[in-house]
C-alpha atoms as a PDB file:
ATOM      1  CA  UNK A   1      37.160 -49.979 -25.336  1.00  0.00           C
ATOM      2  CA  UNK A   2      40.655 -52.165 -24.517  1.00  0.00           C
ATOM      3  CA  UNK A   3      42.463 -50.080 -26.533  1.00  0.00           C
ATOM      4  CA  UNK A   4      42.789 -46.676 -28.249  1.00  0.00           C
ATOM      5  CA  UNK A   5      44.755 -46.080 -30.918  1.00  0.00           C
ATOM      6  CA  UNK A   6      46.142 -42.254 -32.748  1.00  0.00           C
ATOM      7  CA  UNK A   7      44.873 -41.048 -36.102  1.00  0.00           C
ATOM      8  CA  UNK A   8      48.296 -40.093 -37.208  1.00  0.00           C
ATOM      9  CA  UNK A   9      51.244 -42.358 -37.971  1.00  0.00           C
ATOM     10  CA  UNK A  10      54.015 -41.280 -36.105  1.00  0.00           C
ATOM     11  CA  UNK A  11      57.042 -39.957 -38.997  1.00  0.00           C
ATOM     12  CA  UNK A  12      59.478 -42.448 -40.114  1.00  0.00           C
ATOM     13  CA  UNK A  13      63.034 -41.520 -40.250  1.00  0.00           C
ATOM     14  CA  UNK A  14      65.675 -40.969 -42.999  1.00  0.00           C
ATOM     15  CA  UNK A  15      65.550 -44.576 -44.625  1.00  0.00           C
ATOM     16  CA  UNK A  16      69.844 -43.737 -44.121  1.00  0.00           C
ATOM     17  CA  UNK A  17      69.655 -43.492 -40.500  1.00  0.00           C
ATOM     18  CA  UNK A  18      69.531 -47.190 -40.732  1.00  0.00           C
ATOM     19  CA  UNK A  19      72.798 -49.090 -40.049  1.00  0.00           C
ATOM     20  CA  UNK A  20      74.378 -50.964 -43.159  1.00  0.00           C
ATOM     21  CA  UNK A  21      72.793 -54.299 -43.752  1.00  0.00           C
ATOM     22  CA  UNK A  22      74.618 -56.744 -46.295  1.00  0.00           C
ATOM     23  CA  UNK A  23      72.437 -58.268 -49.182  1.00  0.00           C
ATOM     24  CA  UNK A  24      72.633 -61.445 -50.354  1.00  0.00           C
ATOM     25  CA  UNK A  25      74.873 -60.434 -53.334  1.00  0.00           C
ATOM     26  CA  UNK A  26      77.417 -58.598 -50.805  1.00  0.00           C
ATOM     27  CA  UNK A  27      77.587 -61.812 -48.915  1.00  0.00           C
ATOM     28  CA  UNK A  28      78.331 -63.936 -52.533  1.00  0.00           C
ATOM     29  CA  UNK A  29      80.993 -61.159 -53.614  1.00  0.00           C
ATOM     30  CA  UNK A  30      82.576 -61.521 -50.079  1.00  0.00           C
ATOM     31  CA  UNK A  31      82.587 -65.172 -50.333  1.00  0.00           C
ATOM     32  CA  UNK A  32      84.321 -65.082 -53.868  1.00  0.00           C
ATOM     33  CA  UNK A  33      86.885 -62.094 -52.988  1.00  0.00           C
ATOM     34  CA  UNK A  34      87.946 -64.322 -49.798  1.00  0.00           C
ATOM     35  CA  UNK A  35      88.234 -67.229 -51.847  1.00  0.00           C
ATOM     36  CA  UNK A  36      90.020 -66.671 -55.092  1.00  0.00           C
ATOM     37  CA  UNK A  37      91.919 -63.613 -53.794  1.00  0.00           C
ATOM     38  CA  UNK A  38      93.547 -64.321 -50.304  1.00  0.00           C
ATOM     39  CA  UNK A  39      92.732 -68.621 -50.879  1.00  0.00           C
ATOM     40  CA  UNK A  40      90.918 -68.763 -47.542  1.00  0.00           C
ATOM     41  CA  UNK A  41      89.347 -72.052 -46.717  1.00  0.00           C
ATOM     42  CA  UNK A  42      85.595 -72.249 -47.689  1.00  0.00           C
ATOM     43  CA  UNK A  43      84.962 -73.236 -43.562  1.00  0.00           C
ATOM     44  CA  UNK A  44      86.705 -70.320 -42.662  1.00  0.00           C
ATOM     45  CA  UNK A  45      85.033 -68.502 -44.875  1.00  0.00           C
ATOM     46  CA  UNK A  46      81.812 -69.151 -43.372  1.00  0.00           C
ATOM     47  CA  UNK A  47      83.340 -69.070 -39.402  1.00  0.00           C
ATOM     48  CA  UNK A  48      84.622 -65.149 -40.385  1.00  0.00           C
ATOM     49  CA  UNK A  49      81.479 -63.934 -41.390  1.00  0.00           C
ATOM     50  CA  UNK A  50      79.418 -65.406 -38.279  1.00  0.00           C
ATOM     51  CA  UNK A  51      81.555 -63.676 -36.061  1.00  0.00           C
ATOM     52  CA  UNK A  52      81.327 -60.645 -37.564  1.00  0.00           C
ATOM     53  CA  UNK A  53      77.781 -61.304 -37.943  1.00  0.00           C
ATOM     54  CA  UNK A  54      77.617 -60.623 -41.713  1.00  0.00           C
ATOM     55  CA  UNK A  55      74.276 -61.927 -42.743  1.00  0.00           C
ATOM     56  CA  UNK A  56      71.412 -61.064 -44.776  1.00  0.00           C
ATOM     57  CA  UNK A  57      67.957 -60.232 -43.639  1.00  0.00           C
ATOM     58  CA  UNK A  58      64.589 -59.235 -43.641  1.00  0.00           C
ATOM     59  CA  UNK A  59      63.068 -56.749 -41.861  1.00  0.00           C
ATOM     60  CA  UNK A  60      59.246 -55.184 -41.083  1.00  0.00           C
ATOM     61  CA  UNK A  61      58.570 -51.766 -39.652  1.00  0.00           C
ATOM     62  CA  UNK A  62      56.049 -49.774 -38.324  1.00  0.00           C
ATOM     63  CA  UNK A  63      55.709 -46.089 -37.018  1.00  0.00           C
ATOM     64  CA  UNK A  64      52.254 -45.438 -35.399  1.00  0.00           C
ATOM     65  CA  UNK A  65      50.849 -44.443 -32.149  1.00  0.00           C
ATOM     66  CA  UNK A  66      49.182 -47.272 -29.984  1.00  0.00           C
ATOM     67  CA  UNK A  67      47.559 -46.865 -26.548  1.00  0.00           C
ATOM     68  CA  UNK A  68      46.565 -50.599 -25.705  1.00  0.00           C
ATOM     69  CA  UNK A  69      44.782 -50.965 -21.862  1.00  0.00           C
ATOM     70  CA  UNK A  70      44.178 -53.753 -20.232  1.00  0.00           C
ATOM     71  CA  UNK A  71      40.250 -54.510 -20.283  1.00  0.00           C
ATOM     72  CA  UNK A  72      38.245 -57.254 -18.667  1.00  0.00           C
ATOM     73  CA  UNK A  73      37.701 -60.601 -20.987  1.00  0.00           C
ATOM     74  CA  UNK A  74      36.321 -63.778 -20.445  1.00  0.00           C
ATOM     75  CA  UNK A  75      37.589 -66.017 -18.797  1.00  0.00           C
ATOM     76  CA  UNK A  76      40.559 -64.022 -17.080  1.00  0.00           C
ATOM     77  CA  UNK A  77      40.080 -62.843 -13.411  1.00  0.00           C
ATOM     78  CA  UNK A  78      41.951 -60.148 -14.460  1.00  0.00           C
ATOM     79  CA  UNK A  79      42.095 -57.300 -17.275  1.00  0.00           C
ATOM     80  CA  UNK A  80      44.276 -57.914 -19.667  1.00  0.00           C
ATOM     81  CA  UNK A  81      45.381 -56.482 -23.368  1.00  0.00           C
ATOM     82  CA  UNK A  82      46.880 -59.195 -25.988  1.00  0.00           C
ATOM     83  CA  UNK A  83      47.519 -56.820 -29.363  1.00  0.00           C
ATOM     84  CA  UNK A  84      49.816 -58.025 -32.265  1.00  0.00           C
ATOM     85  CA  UNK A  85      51.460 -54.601 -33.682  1.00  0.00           C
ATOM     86  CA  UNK A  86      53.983 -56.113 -35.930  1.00  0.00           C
ATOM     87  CA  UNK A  87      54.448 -59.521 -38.136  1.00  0.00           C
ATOM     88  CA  UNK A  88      58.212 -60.050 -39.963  1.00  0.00           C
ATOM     89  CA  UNK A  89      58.242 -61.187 -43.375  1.00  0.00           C
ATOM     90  CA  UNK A  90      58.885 -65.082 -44.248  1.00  0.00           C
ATOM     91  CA  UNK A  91      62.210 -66.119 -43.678  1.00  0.00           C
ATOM     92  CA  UNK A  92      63.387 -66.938 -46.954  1.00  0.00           C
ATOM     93  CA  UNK A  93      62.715 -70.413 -48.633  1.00  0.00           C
ATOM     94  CA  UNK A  94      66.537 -70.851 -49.385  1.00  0.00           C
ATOM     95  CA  UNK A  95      67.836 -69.438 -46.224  1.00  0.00           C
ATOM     96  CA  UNK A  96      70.072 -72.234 -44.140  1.00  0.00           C
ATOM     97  CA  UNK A  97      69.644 -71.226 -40.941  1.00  0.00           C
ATOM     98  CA  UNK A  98      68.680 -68.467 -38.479  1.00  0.00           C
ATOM     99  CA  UNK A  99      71.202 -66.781 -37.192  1.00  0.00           C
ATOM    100  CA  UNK A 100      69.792 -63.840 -35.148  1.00  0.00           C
ATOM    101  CA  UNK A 101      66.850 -61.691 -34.452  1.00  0.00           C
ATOM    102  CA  UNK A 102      66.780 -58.175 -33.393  1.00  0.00           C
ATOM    103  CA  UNK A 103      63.653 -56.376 -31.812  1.00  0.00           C
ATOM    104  CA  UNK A 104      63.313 -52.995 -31.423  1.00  0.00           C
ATOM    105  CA  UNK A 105      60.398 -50.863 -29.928  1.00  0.00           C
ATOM    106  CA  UNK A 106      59.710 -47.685 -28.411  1.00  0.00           C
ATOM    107  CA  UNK A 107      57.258 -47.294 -25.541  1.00  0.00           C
ATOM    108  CA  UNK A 108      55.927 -46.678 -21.967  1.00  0.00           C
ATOM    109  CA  UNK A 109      53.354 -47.256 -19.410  1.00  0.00           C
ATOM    110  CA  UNK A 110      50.366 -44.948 -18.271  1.00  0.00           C
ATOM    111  CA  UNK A 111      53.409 -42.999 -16.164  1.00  0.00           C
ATOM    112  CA  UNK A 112      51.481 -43.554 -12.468  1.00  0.00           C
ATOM    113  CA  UNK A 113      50.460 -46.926 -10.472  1.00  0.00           C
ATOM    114  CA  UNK A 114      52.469 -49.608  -9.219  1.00  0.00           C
ATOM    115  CA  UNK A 115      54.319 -50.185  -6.018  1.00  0.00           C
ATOM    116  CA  UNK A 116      56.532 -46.983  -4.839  1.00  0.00           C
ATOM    117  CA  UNK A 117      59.405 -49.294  -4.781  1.00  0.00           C
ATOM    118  CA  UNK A 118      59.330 -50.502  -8.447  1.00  0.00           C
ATOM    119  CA  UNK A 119      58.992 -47.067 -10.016  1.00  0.00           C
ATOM    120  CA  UNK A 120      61.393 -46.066 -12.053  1.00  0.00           C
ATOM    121  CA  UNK A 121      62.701 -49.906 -12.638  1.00  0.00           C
ATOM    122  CA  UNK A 122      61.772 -52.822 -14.719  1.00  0.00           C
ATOM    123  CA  UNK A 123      60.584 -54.596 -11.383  1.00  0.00           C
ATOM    124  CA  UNK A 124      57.070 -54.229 -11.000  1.00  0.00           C
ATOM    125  CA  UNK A 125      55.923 -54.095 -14.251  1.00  0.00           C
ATOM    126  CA  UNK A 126      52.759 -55.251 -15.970  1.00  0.00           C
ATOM    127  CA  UNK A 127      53.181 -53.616 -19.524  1.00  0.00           C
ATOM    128  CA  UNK A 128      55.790 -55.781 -21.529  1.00  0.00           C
ATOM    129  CA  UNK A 129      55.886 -57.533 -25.226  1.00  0.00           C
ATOM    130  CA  UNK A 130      56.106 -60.941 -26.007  1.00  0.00           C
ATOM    131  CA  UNK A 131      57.393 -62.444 -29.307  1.00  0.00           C
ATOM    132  CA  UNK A 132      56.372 -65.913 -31.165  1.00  0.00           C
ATOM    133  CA  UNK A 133      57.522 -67.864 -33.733  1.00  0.00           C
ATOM    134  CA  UNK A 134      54.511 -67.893 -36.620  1.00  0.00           C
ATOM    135  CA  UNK A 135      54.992 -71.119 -39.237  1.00  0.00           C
ATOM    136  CA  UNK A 136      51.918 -71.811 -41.340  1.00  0.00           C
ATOM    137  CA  UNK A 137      51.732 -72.800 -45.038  1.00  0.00           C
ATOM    138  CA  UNK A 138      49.583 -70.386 -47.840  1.00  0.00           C
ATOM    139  CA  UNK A 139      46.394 -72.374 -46.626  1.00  0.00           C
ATOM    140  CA  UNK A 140      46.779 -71.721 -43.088  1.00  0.00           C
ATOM    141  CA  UNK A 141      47.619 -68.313 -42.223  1.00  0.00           C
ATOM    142  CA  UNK A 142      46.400 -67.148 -38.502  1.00  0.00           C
ATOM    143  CA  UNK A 143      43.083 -65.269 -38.939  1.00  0.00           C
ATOM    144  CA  UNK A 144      45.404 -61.910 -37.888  1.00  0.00           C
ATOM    145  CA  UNK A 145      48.569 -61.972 -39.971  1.00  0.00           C
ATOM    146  CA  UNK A 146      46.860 -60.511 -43.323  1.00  0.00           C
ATOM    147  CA  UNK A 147      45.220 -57.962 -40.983  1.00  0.00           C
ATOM    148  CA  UNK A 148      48.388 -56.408 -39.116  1.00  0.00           C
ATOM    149  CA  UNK A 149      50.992 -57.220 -42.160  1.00  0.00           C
ATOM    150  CA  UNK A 150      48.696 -54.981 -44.517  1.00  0.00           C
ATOM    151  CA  UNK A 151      46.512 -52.931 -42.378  1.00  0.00           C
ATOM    152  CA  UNK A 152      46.916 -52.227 -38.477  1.00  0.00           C
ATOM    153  CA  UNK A 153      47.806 -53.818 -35.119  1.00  0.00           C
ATOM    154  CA  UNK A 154      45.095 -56.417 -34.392  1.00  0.00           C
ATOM    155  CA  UNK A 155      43.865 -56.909 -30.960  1.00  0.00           C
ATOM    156  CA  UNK A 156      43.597 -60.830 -30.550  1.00  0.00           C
ATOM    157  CA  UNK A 157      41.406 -61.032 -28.015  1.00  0.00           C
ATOM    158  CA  UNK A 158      38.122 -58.427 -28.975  1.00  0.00           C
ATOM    159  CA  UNK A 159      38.844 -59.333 -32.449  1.00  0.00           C
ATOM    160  CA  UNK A 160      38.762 -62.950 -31.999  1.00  0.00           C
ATOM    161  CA  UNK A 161      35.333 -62.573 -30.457  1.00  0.00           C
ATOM    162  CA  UNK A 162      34.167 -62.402 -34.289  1.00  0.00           C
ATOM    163  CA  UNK A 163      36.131 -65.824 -35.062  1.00  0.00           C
ATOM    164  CA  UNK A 164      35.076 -69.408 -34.443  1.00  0.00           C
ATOM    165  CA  UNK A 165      36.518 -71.482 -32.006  1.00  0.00           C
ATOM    166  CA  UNK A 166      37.942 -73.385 -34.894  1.00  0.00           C
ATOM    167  CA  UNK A 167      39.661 -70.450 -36.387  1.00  0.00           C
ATOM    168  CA  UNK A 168      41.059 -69.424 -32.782  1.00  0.00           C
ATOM    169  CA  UNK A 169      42.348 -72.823 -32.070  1.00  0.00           C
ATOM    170  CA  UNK A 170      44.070 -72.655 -35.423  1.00  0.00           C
ATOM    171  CA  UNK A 171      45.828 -69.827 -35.293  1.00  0.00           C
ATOM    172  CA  UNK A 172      46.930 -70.699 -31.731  1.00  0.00           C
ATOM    173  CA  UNK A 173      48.630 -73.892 -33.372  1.00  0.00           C
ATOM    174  CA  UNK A 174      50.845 -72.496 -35.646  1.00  0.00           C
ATOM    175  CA  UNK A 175      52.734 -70.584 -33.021  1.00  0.00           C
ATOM    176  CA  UNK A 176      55.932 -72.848 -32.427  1.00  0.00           C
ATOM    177  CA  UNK A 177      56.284 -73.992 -28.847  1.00  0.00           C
ATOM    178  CA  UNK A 178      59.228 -74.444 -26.456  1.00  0.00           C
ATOM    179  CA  UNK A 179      59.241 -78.483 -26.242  1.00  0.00           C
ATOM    180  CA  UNK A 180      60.782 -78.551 -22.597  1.00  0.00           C
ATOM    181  CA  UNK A 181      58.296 -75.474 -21.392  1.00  0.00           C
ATOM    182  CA  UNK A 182      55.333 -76.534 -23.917  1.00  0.00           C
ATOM    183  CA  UNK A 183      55.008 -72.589 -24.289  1.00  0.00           C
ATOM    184  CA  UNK A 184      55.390 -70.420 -26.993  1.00  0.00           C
ATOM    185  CA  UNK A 185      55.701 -66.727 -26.262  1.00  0.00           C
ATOM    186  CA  UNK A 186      59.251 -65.425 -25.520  1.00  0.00           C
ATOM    187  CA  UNK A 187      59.537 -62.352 -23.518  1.00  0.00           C
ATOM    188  CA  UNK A 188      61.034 -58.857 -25.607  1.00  0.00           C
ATOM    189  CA  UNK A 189      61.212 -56.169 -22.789  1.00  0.00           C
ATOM    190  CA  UNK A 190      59.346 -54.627 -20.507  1.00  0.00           C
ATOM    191  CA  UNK A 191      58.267 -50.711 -20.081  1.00  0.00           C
ATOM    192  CA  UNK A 192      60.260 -48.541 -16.734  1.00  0.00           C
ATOM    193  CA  UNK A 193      57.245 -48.685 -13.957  1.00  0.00           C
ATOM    194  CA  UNK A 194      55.085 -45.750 -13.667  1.00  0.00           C
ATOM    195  CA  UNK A 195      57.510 -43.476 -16.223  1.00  0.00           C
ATOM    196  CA  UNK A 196      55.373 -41.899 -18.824  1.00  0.00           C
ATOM    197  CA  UNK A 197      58.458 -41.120 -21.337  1.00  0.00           C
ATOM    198  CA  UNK A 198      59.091 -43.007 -24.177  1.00  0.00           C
ATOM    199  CA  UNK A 199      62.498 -45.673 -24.129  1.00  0.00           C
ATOM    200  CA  UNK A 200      63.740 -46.956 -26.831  1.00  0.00           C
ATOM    201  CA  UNK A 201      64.411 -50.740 -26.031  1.00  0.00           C
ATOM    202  CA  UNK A 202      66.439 -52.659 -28.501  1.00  0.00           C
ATOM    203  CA  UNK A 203      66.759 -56.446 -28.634  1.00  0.00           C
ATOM    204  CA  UNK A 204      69.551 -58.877 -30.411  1.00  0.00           C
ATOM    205  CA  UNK A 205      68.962 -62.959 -29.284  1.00  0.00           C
ATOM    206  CA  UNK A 206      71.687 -65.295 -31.420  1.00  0.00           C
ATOM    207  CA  UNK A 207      71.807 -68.820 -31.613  1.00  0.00           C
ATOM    208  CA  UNK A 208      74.613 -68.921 -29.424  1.00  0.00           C
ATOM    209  CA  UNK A 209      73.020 -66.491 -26.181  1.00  0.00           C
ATOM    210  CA  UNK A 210      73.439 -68.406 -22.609  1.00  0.00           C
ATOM    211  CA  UNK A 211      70.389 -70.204 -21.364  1.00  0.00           C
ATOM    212  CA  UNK A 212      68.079 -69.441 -18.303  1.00  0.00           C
ATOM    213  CA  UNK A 213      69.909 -66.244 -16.964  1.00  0.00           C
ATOM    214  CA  UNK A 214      68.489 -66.065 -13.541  1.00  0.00           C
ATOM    215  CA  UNK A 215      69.485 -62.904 -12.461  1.00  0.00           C
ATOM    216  CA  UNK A 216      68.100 -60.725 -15.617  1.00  0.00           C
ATOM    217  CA  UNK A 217      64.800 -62.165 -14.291  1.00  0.00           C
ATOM    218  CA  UNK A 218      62.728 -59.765 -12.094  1.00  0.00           C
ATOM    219  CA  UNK A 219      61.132 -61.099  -9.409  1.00  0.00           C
ATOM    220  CA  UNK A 220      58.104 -63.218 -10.051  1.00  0.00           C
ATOM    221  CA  UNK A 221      58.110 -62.888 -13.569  1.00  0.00           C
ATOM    222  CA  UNK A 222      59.374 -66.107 -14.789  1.00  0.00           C
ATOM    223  CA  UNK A 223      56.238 -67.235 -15.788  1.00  0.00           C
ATOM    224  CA  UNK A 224      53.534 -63.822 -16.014  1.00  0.00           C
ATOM    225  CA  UNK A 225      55.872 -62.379 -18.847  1.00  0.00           C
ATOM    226  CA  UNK A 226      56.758 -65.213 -21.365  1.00  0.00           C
ATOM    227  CA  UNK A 227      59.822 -67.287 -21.631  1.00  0.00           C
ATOM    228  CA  UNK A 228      62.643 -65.883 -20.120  1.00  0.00           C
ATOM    229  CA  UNK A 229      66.662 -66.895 -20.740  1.00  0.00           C
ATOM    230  CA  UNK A 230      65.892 -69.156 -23.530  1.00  0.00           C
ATOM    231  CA  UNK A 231      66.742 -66.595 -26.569  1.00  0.00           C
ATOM    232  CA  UNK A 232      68.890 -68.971 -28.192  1.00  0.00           C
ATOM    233  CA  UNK A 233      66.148 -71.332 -28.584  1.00  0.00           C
ATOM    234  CA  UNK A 234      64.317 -69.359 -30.141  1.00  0.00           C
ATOM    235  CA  UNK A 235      66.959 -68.439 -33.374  1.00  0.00           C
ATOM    236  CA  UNK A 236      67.482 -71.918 -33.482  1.00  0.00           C
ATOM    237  CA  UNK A 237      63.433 -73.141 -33.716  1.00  0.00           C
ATOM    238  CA  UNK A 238      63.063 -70.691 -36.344  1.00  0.00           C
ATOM    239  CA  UNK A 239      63.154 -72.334 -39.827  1.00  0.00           C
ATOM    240  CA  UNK A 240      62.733 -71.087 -43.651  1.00  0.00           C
ATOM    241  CA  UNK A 241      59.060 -69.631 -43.529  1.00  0.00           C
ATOM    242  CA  UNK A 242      58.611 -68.859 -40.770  1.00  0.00           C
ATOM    243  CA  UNK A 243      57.975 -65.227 -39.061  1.00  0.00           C
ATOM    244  CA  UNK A 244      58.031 -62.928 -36.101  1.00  0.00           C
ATOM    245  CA  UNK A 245      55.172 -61.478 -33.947  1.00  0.00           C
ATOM    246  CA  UNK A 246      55.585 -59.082 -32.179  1.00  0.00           C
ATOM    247  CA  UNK A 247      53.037 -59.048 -29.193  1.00  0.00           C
ATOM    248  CA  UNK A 248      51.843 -55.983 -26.861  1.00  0.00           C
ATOM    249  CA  UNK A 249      50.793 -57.252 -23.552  1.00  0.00           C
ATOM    250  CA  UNK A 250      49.508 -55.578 -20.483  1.00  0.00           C
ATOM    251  CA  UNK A 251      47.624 -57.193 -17.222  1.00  0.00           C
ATOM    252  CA  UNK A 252      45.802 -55.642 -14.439  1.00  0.00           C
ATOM    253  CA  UNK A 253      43.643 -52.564 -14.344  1.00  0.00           C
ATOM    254  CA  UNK A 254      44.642 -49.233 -15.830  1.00  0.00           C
ATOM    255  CA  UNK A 255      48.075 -50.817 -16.868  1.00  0.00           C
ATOM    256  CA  UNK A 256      48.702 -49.250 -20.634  1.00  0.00           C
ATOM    257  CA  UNK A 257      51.279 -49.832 -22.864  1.00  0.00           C
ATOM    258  CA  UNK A 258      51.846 -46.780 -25.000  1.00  0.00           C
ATOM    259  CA  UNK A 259      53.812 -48.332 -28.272  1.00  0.00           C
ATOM    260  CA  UNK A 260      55.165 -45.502 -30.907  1.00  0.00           C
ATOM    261  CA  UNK A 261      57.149 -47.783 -32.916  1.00  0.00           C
ATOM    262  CA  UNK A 262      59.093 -51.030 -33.807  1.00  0.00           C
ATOM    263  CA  UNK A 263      61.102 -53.285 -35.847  1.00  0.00           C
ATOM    264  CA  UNK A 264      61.791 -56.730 -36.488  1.00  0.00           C
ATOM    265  CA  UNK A 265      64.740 -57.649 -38.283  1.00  0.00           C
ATOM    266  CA  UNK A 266      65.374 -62.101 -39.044  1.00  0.00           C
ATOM    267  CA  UNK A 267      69.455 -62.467 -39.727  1.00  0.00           C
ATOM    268  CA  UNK A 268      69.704 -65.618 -41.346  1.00  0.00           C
ATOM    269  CA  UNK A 269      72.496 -67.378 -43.600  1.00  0.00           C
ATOM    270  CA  UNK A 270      72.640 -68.161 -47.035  1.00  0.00           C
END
């Protein structure tokens, strides 16, 4: 099989380990205390709280053992694994604007394999996750959001055997693309080469991150791993509706990406 996956859900933790997120109400009560108490300027209002990045969100979780392994498919002259273990919730209808996404996961390769240089480093390897920007209306949901938002990480490509081309081609279209690139999977992280020991690896892209960082690039991955540098645009594609995917990807043989757990969490304005 491409994948294996545990019977037991790994155990989530306190719900107050979490770090304080404002609601929408704390952001209104802020708004009004700033206004009719100190008399601040409704602009500046709105310029304080982006710096200090007080904004609302939503947020998806999920705690639960994945082993996904690359595994030959048609079409590819390579193995390869393509699972989806995590879909955000809509960004809300009355949200203004995006303001940052955070990604979190916890994982690690098969712990063995790759070149002796690139152990131990982010060089080198061929287990990573990719995220993509979902926007559909009610009627035209990808075939495999129902599936992992309710159920359990889907693997697109064995899965997608069952679907029509039709359905396939669909779901493929409502993945927002990169106009400059025409691409539309944006590289998360990658796991340490050949280190069988879980990492936590924690992402925060805001519509105001530099472009096209060269040298936080490995070598050669540019365009094997998704979209480098370009976090920004990503925050600022994003609109209200839209989601997150969060994408496990591995490619050549034996390469396994061992996933535990991960979040998703859309900041957005109001």
């Amino acid at each position: 099989m491409g994948a294996s996956q545990s019977s037991e859900e790994v155990a989530a933790p306190d719900a107050d380990t979490h770090d304080y997120v404002p609601t929408e109400e704390d952001i209104n009560r802020l708004r009004s205390l700033f206004f009719s108490a100190i008399d601040i300027p409704a602009e500046l209002i709105e310029i304080i709280l982006d710096m200090a990045e007080y904004w609302p969100s939503v947020r998806s979780e999920r705690f639960l053992d994945v082993a996904v392994k690359s595994a030959r498919r048609e079409g590819s002259p390579y193995p390869t694994a393509e699972w989806c273990y995590l879909v955000s919730p809509r960004v809300p209808s009355h949200a203004k604007f995006v303001k940052a996404i955070t990604i979190q996961t916890e994982s690690c390769d098969q712990g063995w394999g790759g070149e002796p240089e690139h152990r131990g480093t982010y060089n080198g390897s061929w287990t990573w996750f990719e995220a993509a920007i979902i926007r559909s209306d009610d009627d035209s949901i990808p075939w495999w959001v129902s599936g992992v938002e309710r159920s359990l990480p889907v693997d697109l490509y064995r899965e997608g055997l069952d679907r029509s081309a039709a359905e396939r081609n669909a779901a493929l279209s409502c993945e927002v693309r990169l106009p400059d690139l025409d691409r539309s999977r944006w590289h998360v992280s990658s796991n340490l080469t050949a280190v069988k020991k879980y990492k936590e690896n924690v992402v925060h892209w805001t519509a105001e991150d530099p472009k096209d960082i060269d040298n936080d690039i490995p070598p050669g991955h540019r365009h094997a791993r998704g979209i480098y540098g370009r976090d920004a645009d990503f925050v600022n594609l994003m609109q209200s509706g839209d989601r997150v995917a969060l994408l496990v990807m591995t490619k050549f043989p034996m390469w396994t990406n061992n996933i535990r757990q991960a979040s998703i969490t859309v900041h957005y304005s109001i």
